[in-house]
Protein backbone atom coordinates (compact mmCIF):
# COMPACT_ATOMS: atom_id res chain seq x y z
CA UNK A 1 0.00 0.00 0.00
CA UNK A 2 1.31 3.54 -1.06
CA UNK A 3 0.87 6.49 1.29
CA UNK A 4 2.21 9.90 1.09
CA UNK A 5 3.10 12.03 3.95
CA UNK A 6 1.92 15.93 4.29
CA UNK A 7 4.91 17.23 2.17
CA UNK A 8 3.66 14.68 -0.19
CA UNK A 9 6.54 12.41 -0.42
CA UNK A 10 5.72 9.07 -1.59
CA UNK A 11 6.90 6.13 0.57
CA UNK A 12 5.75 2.70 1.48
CA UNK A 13 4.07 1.42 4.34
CA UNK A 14 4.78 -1.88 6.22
CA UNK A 15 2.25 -3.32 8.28
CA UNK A 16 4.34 -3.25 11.27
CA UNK A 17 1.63 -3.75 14.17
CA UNK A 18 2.93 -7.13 15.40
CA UNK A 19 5.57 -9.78 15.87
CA UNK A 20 6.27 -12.28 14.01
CA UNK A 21 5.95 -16.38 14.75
CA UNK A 22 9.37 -16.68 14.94
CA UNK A 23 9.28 -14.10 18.36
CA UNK A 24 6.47 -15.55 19.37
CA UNK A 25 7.96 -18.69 19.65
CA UNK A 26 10.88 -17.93 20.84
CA UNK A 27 9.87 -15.63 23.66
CA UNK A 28 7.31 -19.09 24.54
CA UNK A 29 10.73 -21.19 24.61
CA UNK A 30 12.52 -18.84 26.90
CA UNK A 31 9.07 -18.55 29.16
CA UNK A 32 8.70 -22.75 29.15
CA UNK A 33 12.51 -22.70 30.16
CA UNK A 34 12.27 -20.04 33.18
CA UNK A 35 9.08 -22.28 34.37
CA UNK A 36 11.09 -25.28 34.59
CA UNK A 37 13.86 -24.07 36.00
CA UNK A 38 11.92 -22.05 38.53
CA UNK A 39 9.41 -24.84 39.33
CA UNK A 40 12.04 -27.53 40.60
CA UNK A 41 13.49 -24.84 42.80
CA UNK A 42 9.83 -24.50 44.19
CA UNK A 43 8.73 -27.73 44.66
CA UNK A 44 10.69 -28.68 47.35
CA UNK A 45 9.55 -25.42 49.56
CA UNK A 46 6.26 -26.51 48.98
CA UNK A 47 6.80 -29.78 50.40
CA UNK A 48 8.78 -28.01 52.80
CA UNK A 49 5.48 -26.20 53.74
CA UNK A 50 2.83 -28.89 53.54
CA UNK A 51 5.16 -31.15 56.10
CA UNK A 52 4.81 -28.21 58.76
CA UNK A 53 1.55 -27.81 58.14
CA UNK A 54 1.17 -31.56 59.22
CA UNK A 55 3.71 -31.23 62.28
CA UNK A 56 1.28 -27.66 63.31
CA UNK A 57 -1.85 -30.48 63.38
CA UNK A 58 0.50 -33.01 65.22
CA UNK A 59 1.26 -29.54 67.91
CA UNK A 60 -2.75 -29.52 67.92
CA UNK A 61 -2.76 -32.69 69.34
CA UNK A 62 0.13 -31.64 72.03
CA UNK A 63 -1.79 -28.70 73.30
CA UNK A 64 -4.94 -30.82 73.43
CA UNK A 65 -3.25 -34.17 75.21
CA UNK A 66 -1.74 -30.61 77.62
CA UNK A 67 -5.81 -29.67 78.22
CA UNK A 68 -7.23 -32.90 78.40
CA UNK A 69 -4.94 -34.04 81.55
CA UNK A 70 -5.20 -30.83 83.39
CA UNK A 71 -9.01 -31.07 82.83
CA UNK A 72 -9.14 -34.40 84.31
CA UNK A 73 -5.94 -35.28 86.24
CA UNK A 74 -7.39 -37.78 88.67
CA UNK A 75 -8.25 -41.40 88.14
CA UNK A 76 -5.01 -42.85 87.12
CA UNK A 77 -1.33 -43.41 88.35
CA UNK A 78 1.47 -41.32 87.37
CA UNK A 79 4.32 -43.76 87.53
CA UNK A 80 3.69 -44.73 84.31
CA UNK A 81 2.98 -43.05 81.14
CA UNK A 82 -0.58 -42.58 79.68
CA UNK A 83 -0.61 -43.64 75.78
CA UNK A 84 -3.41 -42.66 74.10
CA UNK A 85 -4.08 -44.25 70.81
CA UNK A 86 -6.07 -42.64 68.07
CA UNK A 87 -6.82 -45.09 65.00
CA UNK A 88 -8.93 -45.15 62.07
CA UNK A 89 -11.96 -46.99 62.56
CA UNK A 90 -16.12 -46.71 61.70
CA UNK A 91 -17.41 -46.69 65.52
CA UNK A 92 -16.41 -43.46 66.31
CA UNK A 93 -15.04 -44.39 69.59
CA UNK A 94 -11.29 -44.89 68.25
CA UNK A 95 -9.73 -42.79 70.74
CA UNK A 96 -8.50 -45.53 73.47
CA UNK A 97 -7.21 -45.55 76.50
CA UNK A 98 -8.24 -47.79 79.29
CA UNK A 99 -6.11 -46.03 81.71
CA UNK A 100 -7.73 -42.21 81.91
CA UNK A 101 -10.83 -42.72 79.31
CA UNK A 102 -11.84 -39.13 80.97
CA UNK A 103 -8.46 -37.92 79.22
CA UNK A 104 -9.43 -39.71 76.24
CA UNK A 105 -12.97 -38.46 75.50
CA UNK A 106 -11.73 -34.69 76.48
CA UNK A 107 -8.91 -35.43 73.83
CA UNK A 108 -11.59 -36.36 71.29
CA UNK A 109 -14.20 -33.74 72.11
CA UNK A 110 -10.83 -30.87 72.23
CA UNK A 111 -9.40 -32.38 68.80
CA UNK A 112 -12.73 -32.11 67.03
CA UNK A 113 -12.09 -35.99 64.96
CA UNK A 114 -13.73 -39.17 65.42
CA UNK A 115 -11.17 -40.96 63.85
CA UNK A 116 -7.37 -40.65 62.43
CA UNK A 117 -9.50 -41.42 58.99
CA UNK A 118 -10.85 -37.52 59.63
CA UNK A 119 -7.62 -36.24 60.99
CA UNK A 120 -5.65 -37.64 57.74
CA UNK A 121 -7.80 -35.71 55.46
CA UNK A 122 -5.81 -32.36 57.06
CA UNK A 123 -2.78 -33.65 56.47
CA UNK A 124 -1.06 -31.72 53.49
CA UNK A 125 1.92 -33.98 52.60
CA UNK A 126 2.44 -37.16 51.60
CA UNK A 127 4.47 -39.01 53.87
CA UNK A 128 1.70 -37.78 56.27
CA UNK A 129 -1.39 -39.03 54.27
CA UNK A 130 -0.15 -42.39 55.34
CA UNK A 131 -1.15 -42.52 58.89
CA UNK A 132 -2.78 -45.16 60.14
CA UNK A 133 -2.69 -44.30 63.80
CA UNK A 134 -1.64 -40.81 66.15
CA UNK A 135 -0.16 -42.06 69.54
CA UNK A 136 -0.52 -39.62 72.39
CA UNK A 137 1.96 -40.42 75.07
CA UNK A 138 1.91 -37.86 78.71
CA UNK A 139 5.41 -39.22 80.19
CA UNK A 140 5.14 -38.07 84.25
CA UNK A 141 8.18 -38.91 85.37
CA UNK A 142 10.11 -36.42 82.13
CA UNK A 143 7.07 -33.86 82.19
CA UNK A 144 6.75 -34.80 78.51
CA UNK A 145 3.61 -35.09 76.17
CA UNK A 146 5.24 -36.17 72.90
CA UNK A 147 2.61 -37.33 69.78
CA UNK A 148 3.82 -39.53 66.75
CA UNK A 149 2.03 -40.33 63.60
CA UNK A 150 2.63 -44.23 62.78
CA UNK A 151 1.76 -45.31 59.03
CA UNK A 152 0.56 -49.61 58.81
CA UNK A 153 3.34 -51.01 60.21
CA UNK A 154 3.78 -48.91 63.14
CA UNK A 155 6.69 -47.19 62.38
CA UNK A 156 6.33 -43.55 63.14
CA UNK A 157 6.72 -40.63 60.16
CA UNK A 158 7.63 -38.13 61.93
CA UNK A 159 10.91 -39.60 63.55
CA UNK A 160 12.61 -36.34 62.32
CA UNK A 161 11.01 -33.40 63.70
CA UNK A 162 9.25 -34.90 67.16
CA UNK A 163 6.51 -33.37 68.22
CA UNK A 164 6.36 -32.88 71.73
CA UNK A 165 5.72 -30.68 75.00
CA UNK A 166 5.75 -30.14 78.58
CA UNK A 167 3.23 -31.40 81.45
């Protein structure tokens, strides 16, 4: 197409209103590369972050196990410790303890689950998603209340980072 300008020079214009498929693909190439690179260095921080989410629930369980035995402190001996088992199960009543079931039931009714099945579904990450059973264990004689996930063949997950407290 011919156009002339006001002194009325005659020159051509180029339909220069876009880029080309060869910059378009290119600039997608160098956009695909920055998200891979970029998205293995974030993965792992997100992992990161779902696992303390899971160890924050697991603290949950401290503070509650903390509440539950100053609610009810009588009715069982201190010279051993109190385990409190919590595994998944369809009665509802999967939170035993035939030692303080006063503890037990104020455990339940503070942690808001019938069942590890329920507590599971908070869990974020995982190694986490695997548990089968939270153990709840007030220690007297070390003023210690210390919780562990365990996946199906009792071996606990969270052998790193242990989540405990103090009676």
């Amino acid at each position: 197409m011919i156009s002339s300008n006001k002194k009325g020079n005659k020159r051509f214009w180029s339909n220069d209103k876009g880029f080309s498929l060869v910059e378009l693909i290119i600039v997608i190439a160098i956009m695909a590369i920055l998200v891979g690179v970029v998205g293995t260095q974030v993965i792992p921080y997100m992992n990161n972050s779902k696992r303390a989410k899971d160890l924050q629930i697991l603290s949950a369980y401290v503070t509650a196990g903390m509440t539950a035995y100053t609610t009810h402190p009588e009715g069982f001996s201190t010279d051993e410790p109190l385990v409190i088992t919590i595994t998944a199960g369809d009665d509802g009543d999967d939170y035993d303890c035939a030692d303080a079931p006063d503890v037990a039931a104020e455990l339940k009714y503070l942690i808001a689950k019938d069942n590890v099945s329920e507590a599971t579904s908070a869990f974020a990450s995982k190694e986490f998603r695997k548990t089968e059973s939270i153990v709840v264990t007030l220690d007297f004689e070390n003023k210690r209340i210390t919780v562990v996930a365990k996946d199906d063949e009792d071996n606990s997950i969270n052998d790193a980072n242990e989540v405990s407290g103090i009676l």
